[in-house]
N, C-alpha and C. Protein backbone atom coordinates (compact mmCIF):
# COMPACT_ATOMS: atom_id res chain seq x y z
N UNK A 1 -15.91 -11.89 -14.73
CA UNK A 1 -14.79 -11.29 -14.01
C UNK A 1 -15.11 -9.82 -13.72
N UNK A 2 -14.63 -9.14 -12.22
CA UNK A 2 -15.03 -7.83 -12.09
C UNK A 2 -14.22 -7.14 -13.05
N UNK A 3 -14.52 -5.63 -13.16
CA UNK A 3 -13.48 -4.98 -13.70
C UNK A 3 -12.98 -4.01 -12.47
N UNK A 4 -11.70 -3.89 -12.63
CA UNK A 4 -10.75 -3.22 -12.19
C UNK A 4 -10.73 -2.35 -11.57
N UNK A 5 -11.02 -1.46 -13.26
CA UNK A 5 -11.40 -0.31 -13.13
C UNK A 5 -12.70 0.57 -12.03
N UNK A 6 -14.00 -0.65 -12.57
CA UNK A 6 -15.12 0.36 -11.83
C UNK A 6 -15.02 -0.34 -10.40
N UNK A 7 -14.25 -1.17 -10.14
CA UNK A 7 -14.17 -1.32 -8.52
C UNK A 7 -13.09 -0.26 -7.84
N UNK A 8 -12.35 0.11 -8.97
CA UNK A 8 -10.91 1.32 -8.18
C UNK A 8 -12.03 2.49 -7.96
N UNK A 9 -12.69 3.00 -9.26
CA UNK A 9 -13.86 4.18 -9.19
C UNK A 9 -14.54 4.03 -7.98
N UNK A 10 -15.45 2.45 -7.34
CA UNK A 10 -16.80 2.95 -6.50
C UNK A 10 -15.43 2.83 -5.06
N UNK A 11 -14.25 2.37 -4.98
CA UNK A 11 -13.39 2.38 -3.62
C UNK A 11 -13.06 3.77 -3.46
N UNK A 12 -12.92 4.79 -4.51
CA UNK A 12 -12.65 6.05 -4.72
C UNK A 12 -14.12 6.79 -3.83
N UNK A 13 -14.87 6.71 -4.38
CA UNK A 13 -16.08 6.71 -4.03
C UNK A 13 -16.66 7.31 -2.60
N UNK A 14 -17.04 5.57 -2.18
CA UNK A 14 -17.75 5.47 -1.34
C UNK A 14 -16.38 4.95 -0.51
N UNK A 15 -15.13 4.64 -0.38
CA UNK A 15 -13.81 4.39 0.72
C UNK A 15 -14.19 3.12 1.16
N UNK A 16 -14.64 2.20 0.77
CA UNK A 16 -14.72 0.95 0.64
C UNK A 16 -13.75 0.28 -0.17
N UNK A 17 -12.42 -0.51 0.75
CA UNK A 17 -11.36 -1.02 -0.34
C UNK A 17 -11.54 -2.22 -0.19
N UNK A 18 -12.20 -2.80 0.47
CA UNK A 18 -12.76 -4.20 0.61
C UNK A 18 -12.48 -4.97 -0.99
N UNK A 19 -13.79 -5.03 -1.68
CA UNK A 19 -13.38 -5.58 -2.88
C UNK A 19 -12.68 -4.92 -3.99
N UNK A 20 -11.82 -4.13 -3.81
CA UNK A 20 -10.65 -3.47 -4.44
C UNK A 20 -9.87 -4.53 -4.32
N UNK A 21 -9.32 -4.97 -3.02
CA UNK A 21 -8.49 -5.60 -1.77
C UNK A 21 -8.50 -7.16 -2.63
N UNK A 22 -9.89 -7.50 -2.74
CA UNK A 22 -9.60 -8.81 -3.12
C UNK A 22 -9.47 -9.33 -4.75
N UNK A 23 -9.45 -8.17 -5.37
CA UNK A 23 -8.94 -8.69 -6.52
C UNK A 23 -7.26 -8.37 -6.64
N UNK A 24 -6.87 -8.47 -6.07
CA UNK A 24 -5.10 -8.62 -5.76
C UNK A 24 -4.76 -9.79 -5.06
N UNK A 25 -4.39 -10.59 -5.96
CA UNK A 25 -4.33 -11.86 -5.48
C UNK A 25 -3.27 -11.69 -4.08
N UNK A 26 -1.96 -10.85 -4.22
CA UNK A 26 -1.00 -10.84 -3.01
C UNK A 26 -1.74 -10.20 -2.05
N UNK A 27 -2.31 -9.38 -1.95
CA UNK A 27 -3.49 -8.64 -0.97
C UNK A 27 -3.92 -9.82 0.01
N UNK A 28 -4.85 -10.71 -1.06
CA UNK A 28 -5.79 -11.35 -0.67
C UNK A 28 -4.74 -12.38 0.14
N UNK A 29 -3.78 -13.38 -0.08
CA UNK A 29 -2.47 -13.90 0.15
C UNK A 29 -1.82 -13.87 1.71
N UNK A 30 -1.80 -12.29 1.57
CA UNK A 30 -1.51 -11.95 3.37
C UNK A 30 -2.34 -11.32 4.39
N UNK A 31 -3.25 -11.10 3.63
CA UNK A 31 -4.40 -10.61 4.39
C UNK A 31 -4.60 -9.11 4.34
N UNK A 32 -4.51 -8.24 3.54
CA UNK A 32 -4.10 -6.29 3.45
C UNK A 32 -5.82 -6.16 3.50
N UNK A 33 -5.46 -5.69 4.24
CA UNK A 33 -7.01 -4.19 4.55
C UNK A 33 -6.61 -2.84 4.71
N UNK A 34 -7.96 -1.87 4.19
CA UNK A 34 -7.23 -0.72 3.91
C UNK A 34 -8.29 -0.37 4.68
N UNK A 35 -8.24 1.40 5.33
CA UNK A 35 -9.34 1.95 5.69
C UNK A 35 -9.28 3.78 5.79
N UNK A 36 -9.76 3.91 5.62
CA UNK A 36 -9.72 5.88 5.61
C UNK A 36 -10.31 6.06 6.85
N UNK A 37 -9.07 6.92 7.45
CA UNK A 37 -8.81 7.77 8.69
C UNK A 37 -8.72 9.35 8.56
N UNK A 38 -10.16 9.71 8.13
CA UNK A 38 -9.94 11.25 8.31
C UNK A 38 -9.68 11.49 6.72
N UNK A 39 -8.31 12.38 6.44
CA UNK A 39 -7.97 12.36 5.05
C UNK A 39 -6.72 11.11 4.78
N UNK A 40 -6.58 10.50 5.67
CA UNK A 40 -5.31 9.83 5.50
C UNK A 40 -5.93 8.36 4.98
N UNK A 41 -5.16 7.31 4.12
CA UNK A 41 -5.56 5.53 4.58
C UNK A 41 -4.36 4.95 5.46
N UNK A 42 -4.91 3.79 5.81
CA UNK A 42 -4.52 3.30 6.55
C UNK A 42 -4.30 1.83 6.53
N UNK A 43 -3.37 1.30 6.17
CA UNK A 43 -3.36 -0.17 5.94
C UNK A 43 -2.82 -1.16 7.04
N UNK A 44 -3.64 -2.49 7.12
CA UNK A 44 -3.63 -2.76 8.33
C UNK A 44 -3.17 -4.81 8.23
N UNK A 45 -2.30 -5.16 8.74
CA UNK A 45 -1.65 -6.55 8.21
C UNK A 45 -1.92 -7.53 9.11
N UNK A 46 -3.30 -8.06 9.02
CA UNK A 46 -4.02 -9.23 10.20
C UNK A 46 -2.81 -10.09 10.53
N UNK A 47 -2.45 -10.21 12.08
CA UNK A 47 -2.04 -11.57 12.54
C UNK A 47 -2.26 -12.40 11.59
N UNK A 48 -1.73 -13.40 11.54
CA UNK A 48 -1.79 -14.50 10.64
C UNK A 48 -0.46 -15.73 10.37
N UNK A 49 -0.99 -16.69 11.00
CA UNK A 49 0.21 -18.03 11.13
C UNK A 49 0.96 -18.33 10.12
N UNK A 50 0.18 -17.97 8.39
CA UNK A 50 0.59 -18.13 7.65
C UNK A 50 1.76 -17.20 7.04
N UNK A 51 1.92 -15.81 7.68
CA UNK A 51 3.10 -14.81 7.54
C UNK A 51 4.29 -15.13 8.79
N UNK A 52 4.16 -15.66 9.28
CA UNK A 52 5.30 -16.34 10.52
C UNK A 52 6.62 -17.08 9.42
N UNK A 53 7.80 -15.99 9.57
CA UNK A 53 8.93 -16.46 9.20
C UNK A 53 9.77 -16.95 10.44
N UNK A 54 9.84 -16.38 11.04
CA UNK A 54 10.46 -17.16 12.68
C UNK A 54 9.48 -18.14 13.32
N UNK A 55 9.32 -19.15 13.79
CA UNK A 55 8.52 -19.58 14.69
C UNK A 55 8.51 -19.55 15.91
N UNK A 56 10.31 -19.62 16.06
CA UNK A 56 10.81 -19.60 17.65
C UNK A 56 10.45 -18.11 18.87
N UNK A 57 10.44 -17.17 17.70
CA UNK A 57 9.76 -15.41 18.46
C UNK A 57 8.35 -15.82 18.84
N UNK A 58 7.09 -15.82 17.95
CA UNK A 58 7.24 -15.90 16.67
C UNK A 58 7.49 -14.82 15.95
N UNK A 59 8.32 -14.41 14.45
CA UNK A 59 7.83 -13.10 13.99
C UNK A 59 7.70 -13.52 12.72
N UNK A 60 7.12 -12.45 12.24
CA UNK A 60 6.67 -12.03 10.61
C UNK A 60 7.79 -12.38 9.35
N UNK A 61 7.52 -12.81 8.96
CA UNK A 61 8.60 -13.16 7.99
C UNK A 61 9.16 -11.78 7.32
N UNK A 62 10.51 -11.54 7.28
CA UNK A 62 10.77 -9.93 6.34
C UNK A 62 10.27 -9.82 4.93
N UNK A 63 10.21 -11.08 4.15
CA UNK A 63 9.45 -10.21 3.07
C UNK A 63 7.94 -10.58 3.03
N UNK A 64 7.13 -10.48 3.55
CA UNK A 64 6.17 -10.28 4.18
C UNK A 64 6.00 -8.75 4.54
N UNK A 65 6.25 -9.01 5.54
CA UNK A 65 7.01 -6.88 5.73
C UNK A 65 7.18 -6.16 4.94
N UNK A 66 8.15 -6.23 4.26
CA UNK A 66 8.23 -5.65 3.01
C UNK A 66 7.37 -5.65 1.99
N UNK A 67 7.00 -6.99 1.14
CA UNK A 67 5.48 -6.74 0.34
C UNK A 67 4.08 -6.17 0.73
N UNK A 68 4.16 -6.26 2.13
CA UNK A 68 2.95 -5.52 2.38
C UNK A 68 2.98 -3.85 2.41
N UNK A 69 4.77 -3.50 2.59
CA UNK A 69 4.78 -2.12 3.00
C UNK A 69 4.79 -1.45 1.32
N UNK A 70 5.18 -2.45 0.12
CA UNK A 70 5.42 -1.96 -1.35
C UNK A 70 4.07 -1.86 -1.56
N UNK A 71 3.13 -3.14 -1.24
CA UNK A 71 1.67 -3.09 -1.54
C UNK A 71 1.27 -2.01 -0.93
N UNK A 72 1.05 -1.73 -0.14
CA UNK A 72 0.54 -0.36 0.52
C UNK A 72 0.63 1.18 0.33
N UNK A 73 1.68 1.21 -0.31
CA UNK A 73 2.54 2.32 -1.32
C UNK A 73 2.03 2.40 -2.84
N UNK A 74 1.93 1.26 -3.41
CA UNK A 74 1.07 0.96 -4.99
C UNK A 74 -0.38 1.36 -4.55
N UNK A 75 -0.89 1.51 -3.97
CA UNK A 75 -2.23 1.18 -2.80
C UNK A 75 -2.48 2.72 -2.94
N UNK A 76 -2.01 3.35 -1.96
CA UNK A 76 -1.85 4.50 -1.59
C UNK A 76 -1.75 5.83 -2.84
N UNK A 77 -0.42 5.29 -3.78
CA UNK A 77 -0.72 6.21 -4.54
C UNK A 77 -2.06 5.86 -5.96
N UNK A 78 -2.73 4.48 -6.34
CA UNK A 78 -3.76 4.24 -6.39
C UNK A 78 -5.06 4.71 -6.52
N UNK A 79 -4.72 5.13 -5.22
CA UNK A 79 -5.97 5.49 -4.28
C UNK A 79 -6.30 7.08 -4.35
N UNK A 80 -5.03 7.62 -4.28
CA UNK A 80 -5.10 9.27 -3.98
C UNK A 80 -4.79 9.82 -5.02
N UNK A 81 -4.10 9.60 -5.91
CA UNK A 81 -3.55 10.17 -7.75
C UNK A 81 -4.65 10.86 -8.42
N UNK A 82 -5.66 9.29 -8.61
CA UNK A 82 -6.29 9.44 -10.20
C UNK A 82 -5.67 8.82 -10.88
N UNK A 83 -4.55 7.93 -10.56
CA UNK A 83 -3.75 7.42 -11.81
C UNK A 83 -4.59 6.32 -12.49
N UNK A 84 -4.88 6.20 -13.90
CA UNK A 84 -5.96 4.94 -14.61
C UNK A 84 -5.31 3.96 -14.23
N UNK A 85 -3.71 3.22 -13.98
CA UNK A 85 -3.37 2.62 -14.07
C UNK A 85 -2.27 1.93 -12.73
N UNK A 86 -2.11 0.63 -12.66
CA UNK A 86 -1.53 0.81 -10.74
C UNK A 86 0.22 1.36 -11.19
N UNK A 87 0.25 1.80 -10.37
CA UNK A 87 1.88 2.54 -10.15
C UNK A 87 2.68 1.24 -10.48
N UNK A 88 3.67 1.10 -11.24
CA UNK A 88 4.56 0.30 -11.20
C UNK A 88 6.20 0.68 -10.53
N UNK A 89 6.28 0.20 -9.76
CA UNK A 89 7.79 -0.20 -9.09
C UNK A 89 9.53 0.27 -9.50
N UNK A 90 9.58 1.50 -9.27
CA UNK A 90 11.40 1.39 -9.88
C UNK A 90 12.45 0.83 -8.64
N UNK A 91 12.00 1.14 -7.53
CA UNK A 91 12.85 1.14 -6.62
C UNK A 91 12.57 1.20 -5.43
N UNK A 92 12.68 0.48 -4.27
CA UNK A 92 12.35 -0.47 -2.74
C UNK A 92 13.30 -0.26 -2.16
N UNK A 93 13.74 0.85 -0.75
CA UNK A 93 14.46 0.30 0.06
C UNK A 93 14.28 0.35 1.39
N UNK A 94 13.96 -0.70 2.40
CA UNK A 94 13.89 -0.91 3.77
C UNK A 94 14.98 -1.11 4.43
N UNK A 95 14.67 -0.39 5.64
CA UNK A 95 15.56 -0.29 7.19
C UNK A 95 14.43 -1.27 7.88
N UNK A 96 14.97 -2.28 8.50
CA UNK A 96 13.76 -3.19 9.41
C UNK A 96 14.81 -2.68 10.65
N UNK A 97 13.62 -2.02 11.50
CA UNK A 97 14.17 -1.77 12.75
C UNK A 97 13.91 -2.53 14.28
N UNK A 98 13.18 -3.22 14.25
CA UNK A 98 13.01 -4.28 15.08
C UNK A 98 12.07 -5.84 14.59
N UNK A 99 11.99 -6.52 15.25
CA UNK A 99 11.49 -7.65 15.03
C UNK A 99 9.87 -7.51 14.56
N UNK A 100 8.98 -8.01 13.32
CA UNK A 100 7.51 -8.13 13.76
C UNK A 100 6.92 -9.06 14.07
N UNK A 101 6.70 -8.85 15.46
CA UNK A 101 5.94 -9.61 16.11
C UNK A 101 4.67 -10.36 15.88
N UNK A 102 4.51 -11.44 16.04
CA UNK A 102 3.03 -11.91 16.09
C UNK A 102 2.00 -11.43 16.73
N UNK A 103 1.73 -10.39 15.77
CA UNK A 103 0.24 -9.01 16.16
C UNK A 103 -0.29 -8.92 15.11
N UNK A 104 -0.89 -7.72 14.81
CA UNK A 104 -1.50 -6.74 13.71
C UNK A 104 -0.34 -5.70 13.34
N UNK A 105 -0.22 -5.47 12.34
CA UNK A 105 0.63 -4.19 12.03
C UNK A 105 0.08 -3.79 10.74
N UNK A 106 0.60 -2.01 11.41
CA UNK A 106 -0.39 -1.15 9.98
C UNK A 106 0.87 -0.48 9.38
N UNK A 107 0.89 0.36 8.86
CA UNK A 107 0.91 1.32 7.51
C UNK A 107 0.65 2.43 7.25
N UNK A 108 1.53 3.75 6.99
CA UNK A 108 1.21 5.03 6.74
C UNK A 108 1.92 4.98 5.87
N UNK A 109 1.25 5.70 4.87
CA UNK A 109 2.03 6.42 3.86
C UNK A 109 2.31 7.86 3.40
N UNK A 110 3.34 8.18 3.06
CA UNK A 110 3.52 9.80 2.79
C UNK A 110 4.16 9.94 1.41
N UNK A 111 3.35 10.52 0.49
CA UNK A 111 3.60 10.87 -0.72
C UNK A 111 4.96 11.96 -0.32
N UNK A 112 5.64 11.72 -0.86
CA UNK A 112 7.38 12.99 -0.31
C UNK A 112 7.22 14.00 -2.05
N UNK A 113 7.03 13.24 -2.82
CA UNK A 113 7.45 13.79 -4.31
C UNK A 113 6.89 13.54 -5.28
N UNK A 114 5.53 14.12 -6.18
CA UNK A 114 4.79 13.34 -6.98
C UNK A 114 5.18 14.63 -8.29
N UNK A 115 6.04 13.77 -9.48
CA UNK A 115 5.89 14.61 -10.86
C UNK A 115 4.62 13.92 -11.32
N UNK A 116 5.33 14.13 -12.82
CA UNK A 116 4.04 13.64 -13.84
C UNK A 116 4.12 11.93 -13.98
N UNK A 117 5.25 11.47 -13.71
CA UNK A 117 5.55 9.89 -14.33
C UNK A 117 5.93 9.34 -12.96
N UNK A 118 6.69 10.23 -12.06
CA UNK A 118 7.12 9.32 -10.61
C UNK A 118 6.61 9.59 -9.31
N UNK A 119 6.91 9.15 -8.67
CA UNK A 119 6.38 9.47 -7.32
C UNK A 119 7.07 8.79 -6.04
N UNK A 120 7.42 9.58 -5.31
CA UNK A 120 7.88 8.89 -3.93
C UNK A 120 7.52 8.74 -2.78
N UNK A 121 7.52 7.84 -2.45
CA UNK A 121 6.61 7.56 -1.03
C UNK A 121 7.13 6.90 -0.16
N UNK A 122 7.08 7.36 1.26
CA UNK A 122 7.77 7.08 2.55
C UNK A 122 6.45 6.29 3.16
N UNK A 123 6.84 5.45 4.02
CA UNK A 123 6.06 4.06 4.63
C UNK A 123 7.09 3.64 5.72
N UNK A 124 5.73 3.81 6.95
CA UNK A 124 6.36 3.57 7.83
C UNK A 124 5.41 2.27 8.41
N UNK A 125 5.59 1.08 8.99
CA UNK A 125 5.13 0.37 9.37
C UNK A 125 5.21 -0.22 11.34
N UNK A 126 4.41 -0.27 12.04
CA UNK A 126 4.11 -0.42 13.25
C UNK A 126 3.39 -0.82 13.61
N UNK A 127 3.56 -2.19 15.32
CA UNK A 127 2.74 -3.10 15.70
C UNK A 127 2.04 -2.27 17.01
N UNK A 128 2.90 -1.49 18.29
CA UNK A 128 2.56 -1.10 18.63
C UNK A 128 2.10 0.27 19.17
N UNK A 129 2.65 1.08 18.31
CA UNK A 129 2.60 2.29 18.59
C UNK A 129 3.53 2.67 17.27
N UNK A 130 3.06 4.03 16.59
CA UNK A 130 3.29 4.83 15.41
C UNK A 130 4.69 4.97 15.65
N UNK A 131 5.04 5.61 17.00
CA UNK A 131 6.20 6.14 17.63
C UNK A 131 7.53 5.07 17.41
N UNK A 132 7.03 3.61 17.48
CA UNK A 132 8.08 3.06 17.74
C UNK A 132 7.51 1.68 16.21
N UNK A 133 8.26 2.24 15.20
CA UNK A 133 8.15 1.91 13.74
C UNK A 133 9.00 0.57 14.00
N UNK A 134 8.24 -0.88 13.60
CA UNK A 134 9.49 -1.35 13.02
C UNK A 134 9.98 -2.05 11.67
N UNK A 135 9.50 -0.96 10.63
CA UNK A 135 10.46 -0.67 9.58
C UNK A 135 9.87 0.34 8.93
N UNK A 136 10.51 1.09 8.29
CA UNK A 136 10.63 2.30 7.40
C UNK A 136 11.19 2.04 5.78
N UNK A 137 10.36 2.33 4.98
CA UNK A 137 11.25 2.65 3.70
C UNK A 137 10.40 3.59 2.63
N UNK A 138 10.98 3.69 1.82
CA UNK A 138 10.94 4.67 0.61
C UNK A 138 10.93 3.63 -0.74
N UNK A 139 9.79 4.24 -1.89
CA UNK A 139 9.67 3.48 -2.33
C UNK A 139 9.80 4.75 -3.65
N UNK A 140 10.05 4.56 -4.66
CA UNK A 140 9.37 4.94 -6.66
C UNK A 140 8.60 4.40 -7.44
N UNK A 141 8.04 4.90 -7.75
CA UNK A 141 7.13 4.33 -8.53
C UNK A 141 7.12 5.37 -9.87
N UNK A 142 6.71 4.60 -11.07
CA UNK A 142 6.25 5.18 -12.25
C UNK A 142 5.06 5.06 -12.38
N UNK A 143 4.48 6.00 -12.86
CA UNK A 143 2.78 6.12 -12.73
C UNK A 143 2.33 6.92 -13.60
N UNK A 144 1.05 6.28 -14.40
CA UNK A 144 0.22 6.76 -15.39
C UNK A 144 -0.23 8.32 -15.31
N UNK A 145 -0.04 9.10 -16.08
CA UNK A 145 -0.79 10.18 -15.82
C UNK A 145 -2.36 10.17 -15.82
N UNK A 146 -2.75 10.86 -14.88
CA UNK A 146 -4.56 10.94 -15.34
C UNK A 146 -5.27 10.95 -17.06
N UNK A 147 -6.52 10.33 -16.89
CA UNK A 147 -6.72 10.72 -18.66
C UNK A 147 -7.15 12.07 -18.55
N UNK A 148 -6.57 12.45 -19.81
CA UNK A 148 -7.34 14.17 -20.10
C UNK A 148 -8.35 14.04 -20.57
N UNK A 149 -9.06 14.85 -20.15
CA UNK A 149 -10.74 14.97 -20.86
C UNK A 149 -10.81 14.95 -22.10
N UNK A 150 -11.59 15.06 -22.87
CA UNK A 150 -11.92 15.19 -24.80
C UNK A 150 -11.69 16.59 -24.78
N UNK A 151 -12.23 17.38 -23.73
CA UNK A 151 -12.32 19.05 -23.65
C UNK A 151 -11.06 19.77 -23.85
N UNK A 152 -9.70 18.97 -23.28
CA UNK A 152 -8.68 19.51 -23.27
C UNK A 152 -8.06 19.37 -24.71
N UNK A 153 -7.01 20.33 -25.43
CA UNK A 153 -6.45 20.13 -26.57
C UNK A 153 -5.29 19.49 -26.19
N UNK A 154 -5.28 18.37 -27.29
CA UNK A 154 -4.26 17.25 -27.29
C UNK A 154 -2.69 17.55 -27.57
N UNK A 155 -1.79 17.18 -27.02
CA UNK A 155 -0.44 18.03 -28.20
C UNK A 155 -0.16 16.67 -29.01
């Protein structure tokens, strides 16, 4: 079995979230790819027949939408922290502002508020253009502090 850990380290790395990506079984599930844009990531939600909650549009099923926009947020802060450990979940809330369509849709995230234990993060999700989001939410998370070195004195 890989470990976790030194696959979060070489994605840190070298920005390869590829096999980060696939040891998350829900990742792997709906299809999440990640990619670094500059200083930002970028998460990106393949078309896929198997996320079709409407058939008659077709569109994306909402929680679909939603798990990919929480995954992407656990992801995100993950990714950019240092945290040893994945962010766990206090609190989810989405505005779905239009239908998702049977496309691709990505993912931005914006850290709004990071203490020592929480963190908040805004996620906006869009098929065709950044401008015209359709859904937004805010998420909490509780999250590991970094390890301290041996160097530092312990309290």
């Amino acid at each position: 079995m890989t470990d976790f850990n030194a696959e979060l380290q070489q994605a840190r790395e070298q920005g390869d979230y590829a096999a980060l990506l696939q040891l998350i079984p829900y990742a792997r599930l709906i299809g999440v790819e990640c990619s670094r844009v500059g200083d930002e990531l970028l998460f990106r939600l393949p078309a896929n027949k198997d996320n079709i909650g409407n058939p008659l549009l077709p569109a994306i099923h909402g929680g679909v939408i939603a798990g990919f926009m929480e995954l992407s947020a656990a992801l995100h802060l993950l990714l950019s922290t240092g945290s040893p450990g994945v962010p766990k979940i206090i609190d989810f809330s989405l505005d779905y502002l239009r239908a998702g369509q049977f496309r691709d849709t990505w993912a931005r995230c914006q850290v709004c508020r990071q203490g020592r234990r929480v963190a908040n993060v805004a996620i906006t999700a869009w098929q065709t253009t950044e401008a015209e989001p359709i859904a937004t939410a805010r998420a909490h998370f509780k999250i590991e502090e970094p390890l301290k070195s041996e160097s530092q004195p312990q309290p």
